[in-house]
PDB file of N, CA and C in Angstrom:
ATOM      1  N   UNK A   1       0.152   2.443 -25.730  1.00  0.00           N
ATOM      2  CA  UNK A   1      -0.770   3.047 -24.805  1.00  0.00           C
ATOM      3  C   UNK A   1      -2.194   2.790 -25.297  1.00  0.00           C
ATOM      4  N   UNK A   2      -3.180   2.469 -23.944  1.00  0.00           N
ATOM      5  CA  UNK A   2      -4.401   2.192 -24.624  1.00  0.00           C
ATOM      6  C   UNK A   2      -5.537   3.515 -24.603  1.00  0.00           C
ATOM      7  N   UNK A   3      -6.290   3.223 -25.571  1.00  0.00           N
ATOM      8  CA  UNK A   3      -6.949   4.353 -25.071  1.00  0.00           C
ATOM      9  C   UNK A   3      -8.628   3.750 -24.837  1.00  0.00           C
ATOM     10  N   UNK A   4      -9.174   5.255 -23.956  1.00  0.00           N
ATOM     11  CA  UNK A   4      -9.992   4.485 -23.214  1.00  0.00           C
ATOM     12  C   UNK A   4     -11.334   4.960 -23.826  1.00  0.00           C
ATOM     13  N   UNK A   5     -11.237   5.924 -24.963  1.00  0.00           N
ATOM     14  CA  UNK A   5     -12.624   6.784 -25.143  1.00  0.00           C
ATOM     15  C   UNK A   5     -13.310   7.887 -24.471  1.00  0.00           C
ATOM     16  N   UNK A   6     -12.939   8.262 -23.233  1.00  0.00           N
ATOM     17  CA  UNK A   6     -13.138   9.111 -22.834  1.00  0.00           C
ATOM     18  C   UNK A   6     -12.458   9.805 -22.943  1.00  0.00           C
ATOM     19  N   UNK A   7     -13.480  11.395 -22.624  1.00  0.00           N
ATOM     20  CA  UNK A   7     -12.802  12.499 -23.078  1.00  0.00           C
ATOM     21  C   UNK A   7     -13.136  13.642 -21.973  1.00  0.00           C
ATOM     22  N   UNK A   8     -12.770  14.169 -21.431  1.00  0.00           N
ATOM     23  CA  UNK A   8     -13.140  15.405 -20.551  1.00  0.00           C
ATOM     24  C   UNK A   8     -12.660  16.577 -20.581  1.00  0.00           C
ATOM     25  N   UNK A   9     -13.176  17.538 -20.375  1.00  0.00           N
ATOM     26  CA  UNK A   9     -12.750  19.140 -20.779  1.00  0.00           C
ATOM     27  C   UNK A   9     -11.941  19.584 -19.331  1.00  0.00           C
ATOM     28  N   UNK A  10     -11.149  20.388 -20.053  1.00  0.00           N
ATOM     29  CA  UNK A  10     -10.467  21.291 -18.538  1.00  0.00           C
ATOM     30  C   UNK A  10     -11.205  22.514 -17.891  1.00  0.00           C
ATOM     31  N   UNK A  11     -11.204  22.305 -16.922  1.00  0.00           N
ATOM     32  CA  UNK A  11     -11.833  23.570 -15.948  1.00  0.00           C
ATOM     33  C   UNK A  11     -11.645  25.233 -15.781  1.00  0.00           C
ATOM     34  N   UNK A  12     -12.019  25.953 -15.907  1.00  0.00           N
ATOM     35  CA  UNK A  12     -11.438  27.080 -15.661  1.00  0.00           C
ATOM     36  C   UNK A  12      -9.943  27.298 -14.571  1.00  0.00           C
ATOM     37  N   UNK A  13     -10.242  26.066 -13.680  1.00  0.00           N
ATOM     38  CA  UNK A  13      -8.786  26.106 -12.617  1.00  0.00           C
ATOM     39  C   UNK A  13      -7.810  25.412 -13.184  1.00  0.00           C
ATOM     40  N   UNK A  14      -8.211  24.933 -14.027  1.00  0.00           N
ATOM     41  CA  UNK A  14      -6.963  23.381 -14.886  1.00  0.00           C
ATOM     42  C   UNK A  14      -6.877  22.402 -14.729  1.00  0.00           C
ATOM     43  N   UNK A  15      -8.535  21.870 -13.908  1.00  0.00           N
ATOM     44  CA  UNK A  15      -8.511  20.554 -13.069  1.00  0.00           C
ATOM     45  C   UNK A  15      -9.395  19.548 -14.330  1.00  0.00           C
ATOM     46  N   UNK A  16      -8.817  18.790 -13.727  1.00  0.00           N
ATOM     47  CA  UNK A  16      -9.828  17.467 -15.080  1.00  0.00           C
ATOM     48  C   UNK A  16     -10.465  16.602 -13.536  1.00  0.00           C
ATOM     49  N   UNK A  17     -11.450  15.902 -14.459  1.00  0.00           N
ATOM     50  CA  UNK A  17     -11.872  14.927 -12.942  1.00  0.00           C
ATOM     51  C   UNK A  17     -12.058  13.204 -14.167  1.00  0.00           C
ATOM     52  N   UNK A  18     -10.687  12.496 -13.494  1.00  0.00           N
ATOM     53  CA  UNK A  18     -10.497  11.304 -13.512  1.00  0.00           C
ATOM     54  C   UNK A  18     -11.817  10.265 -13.510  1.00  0.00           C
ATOM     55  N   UNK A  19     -12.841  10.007 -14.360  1.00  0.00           N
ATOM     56  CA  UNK A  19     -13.780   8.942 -13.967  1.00  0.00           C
ATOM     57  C   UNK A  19     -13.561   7.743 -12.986  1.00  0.00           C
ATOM     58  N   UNK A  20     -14.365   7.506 -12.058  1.00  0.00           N
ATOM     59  CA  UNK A  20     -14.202   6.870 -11.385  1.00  0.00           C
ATOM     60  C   UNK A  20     -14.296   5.331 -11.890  1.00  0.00           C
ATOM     61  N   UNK A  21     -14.617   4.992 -12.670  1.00  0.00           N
ATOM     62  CA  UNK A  21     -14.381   4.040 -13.385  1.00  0.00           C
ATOM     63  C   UNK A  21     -12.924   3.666 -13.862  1.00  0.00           C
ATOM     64  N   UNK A  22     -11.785   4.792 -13.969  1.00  0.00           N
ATOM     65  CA  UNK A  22     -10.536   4.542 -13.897  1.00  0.00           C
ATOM     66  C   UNK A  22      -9.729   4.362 -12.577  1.00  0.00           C
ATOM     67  N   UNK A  23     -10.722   5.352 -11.970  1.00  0.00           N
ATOM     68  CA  UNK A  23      -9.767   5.315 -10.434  1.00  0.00           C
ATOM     69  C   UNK A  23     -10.212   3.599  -9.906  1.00  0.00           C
ATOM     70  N   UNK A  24     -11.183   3.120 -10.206  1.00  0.00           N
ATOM     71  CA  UNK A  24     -11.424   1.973  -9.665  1.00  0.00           C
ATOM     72  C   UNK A  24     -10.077   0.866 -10.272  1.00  0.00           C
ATOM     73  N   UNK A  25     -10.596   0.720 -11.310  1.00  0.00           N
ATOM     74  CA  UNK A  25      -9.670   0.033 -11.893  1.00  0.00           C
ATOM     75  C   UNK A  25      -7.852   0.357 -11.235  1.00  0.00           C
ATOM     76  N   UNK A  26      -7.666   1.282 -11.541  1.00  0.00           N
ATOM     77  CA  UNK A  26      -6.178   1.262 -10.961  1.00  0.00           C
ATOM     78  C   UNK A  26      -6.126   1.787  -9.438  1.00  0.00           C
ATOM     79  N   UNK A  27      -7.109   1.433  -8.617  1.00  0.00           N
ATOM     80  CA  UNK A  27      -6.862   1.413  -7.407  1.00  0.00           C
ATOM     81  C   UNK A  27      -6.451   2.912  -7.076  1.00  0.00           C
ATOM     82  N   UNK A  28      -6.728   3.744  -7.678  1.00  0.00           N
ATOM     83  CA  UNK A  28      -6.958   5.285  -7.088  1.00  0.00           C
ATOM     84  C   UNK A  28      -7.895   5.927  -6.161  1.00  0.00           C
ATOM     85  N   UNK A  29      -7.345   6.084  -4.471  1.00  0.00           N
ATOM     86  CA  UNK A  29      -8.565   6.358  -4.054  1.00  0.00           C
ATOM     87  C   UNK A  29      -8.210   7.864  -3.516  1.00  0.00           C
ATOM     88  N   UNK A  30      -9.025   8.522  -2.607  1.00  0.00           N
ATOM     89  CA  UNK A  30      -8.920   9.901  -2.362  1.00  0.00           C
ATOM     90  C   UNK A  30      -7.669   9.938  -1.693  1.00  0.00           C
ATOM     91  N   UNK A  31      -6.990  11.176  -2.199  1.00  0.00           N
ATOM     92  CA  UNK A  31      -5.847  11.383  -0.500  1.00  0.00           C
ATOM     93  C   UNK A  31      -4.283  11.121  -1.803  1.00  0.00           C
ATOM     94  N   UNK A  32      -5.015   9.961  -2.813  1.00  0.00           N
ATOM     95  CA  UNK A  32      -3.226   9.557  -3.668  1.00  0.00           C
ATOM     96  C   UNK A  32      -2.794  10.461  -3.993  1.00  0.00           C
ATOM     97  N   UNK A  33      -0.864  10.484  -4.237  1.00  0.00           N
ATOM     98  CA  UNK A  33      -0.788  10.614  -4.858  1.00  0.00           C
ATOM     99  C   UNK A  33      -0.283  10.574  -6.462  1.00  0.00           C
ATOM    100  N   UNK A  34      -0.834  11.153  -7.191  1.00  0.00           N
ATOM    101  CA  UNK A  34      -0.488  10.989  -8.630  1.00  0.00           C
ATOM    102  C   UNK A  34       0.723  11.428  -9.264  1.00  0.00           C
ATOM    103  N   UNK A  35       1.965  10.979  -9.781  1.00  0.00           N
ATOM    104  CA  UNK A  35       3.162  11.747 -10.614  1.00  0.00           C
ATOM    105  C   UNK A  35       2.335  11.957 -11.892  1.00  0.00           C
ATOM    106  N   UNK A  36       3.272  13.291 -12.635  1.00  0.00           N
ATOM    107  CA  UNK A  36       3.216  14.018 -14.042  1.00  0.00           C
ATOM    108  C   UNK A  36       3.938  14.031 -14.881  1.00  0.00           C
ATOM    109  N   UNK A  37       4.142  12.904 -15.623  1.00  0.00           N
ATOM    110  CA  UNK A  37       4.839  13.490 -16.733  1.00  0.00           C
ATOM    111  C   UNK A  37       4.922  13.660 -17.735  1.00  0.00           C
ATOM    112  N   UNK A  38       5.484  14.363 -18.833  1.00  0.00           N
ATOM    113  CA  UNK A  38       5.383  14.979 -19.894  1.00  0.00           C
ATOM    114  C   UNK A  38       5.964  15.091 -21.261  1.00  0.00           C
ATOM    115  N   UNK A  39       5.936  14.502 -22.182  1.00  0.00           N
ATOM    116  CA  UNK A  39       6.709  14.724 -22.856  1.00  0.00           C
ATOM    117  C   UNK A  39       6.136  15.731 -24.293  1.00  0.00           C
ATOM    118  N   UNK A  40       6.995  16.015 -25.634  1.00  0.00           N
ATOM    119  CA  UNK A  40       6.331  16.977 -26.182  1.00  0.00           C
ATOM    120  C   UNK A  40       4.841  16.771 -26.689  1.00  0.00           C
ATOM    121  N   UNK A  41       4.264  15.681 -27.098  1.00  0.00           N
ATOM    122  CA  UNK A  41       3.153  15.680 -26.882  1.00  0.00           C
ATOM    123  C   UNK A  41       2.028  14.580 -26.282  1.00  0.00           C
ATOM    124  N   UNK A  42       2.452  14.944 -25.091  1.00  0.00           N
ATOM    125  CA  UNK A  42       1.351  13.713 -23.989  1.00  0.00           C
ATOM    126  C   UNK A  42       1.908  14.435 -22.858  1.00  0.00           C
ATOM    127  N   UNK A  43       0.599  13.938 -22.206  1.00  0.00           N
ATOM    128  CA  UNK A  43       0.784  14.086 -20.318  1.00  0.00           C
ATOM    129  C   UNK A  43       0.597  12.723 -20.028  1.00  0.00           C
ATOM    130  N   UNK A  44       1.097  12.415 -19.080  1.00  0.00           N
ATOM    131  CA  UNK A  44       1.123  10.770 -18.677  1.00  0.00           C
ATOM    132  C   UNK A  44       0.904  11.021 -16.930  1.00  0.00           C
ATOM    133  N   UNK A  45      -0.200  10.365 -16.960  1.00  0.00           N
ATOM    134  CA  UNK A  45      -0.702  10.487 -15.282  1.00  0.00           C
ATOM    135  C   UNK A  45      -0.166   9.004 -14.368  1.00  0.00           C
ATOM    136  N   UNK A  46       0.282   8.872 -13.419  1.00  0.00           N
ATOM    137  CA  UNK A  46       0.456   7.743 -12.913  1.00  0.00           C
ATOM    138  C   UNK A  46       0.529   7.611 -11.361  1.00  0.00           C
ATOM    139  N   UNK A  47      -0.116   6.603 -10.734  1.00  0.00           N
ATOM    140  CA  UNK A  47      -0.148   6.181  -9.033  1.00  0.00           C
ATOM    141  C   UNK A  47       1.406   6.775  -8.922  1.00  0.00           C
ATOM    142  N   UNK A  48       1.758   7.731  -7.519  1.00  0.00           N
ATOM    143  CA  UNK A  48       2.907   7.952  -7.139  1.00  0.00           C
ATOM    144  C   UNK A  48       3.155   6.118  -6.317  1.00  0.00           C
ATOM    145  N   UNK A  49       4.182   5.773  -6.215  1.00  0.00           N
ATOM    146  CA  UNK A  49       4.857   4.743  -5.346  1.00  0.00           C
ATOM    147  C   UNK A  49       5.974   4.761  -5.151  1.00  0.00           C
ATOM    148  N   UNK A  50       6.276   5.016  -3.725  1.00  0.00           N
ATOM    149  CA  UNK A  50       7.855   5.588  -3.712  1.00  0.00           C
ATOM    150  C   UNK A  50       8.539   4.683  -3.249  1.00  0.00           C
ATOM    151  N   UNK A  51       9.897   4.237  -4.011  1.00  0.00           N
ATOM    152  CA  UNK A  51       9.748   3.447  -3.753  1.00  0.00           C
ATOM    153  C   UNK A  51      12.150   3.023  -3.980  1.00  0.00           C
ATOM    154  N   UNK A  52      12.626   2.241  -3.326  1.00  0.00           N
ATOM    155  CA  UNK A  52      14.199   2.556  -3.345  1.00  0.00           C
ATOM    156  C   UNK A  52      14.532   2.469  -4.724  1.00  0.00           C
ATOM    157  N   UNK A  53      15.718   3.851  -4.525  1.00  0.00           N
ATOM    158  CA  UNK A  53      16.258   3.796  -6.386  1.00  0.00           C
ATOM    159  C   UNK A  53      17.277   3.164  -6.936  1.00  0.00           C
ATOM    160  N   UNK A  54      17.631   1.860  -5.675  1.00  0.00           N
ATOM    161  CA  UNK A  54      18.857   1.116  -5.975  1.00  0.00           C
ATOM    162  C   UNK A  54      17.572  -0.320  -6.650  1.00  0.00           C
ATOM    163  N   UNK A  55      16.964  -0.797  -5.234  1.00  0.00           N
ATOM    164  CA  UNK A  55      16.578  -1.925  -5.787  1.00  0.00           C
ATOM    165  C   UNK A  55      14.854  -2.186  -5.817  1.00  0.00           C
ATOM    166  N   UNK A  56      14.343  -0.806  -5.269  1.00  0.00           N
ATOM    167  CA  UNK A  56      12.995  -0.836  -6.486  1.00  0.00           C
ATOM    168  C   UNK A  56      12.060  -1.080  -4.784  1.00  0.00           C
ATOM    169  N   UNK A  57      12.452  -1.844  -3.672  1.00  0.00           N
ATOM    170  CA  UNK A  57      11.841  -1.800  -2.508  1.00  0.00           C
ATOM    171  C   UNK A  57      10.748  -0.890  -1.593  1.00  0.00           C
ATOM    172  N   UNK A  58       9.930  -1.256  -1.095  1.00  0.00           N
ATOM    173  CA  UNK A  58       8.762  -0.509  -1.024  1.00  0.00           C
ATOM    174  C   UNK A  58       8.825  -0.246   0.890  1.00  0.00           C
ATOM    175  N   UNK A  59       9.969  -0.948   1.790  1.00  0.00           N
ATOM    176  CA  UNK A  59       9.731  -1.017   3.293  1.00  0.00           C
ATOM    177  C   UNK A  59      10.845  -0.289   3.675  1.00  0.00           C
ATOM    178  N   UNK A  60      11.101   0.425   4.593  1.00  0.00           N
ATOM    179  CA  UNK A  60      12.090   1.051   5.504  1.00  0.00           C
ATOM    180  C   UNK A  60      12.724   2.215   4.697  1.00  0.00           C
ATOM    181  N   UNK A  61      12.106   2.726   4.294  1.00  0.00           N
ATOM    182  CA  UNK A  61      12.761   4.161   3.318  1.00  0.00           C
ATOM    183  C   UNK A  61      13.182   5.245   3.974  1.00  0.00           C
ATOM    184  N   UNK A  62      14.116   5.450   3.800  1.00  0.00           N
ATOM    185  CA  UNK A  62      14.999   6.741   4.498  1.00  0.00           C
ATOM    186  C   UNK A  62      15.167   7.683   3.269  1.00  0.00           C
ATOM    187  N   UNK A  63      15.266   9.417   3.568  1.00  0.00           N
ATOM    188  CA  UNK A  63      16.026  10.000   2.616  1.00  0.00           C
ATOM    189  C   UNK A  63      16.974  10.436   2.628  1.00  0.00           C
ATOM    190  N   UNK A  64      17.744   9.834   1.441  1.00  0.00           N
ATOM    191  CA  UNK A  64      19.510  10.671   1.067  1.00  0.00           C
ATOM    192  C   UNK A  64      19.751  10.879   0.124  1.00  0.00           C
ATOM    193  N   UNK A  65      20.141  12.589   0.558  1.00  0.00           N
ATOM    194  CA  UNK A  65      20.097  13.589  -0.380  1.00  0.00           C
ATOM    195  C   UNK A  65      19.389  14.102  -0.742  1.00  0.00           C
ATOM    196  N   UNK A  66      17.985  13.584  -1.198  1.00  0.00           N
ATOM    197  CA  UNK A  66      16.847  13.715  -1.503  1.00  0.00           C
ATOM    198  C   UNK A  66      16.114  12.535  -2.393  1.00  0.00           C
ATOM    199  N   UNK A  67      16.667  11.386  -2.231  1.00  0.00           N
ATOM    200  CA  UNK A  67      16.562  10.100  -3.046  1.00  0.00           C
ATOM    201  C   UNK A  67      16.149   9.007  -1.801  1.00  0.00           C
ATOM    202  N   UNK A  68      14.998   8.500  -2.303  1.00  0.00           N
ATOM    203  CA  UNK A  68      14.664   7.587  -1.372  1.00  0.00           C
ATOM    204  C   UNK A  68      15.269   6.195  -1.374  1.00  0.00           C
ATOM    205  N   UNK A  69      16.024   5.592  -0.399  1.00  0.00           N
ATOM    206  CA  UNK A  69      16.774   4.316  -0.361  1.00  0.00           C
ATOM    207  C   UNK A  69      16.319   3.768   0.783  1.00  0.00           C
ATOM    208  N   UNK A  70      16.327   2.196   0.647  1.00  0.00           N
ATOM    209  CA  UNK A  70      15.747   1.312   1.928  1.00  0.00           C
ATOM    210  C   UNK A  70      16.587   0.660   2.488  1.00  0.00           C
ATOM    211  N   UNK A  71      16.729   0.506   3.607  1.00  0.00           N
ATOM    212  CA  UNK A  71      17.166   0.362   4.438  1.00  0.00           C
ATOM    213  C   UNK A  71      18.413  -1.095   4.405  1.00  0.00           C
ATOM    214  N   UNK A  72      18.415  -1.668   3.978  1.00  0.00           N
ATOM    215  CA  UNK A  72      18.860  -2.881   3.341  1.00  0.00           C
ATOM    216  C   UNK A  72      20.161  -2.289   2.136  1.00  0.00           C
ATOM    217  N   UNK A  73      19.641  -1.319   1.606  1.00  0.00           N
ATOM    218  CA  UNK A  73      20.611  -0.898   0.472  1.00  0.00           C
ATOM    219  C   UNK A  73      21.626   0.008   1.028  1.00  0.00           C
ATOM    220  N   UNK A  74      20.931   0.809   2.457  1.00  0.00           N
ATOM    221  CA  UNK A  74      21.952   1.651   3.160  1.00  0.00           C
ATOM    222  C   UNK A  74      22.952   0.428   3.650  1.00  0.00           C
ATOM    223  N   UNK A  75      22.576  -0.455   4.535  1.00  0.00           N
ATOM    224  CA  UNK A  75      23.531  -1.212   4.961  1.00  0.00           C
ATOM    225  C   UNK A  75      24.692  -2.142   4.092  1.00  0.00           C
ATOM    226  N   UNK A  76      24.047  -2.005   2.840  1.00  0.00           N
ATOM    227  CA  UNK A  76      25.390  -2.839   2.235  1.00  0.00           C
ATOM    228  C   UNK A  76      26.013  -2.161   1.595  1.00  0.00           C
ATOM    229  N   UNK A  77      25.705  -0.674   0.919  1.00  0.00           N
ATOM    230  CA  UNK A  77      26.959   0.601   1.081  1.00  0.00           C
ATOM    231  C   UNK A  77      27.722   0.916   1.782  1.00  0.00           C
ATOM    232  N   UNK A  78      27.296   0.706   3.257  1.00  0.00           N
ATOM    233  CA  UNK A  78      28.155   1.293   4.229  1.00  0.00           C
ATOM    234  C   UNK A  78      29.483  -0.446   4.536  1.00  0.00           C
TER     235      UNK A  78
END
């Protein structure tokens, strides 16, 4: 992991504000959203992209079960 030198304090609400100098770079614009995750010591911020959990596909997403699969992967299960 790289690091970038910056450093920012947390807010009384718990909000940090992302420099826009990062959001540029990784194509973060208003409205995204961001996954969280965590392990015992790091938070790891990352672009949400949802995306099928068979073969990784980004077009025709349906949900089953609660797992997003595309459309292509439904048809060759069935």
């Amino acid at each position: 992991m790289k690091s970038t030198g910056i450093v920012r304090k947390v807010d009384e609400l718990g909000r940090i504000v992302l420099p826009i100098e990062l959001r540029r770079t990784l194509r973060i614009e208003i409205g995204d959203a961001i996954e969280v995750y965590v392990d015992p010591e790091r938070i790891t911020l990352k672009k949400y992209n949802p995306a099928c959990v068979f073969c990784g596909n980004f077009d025709n997403m349906t949900y089953f079960k609660g797992k997003l699969v595309c459309n292509t992967c439904i048809e060759e299960i069935v």
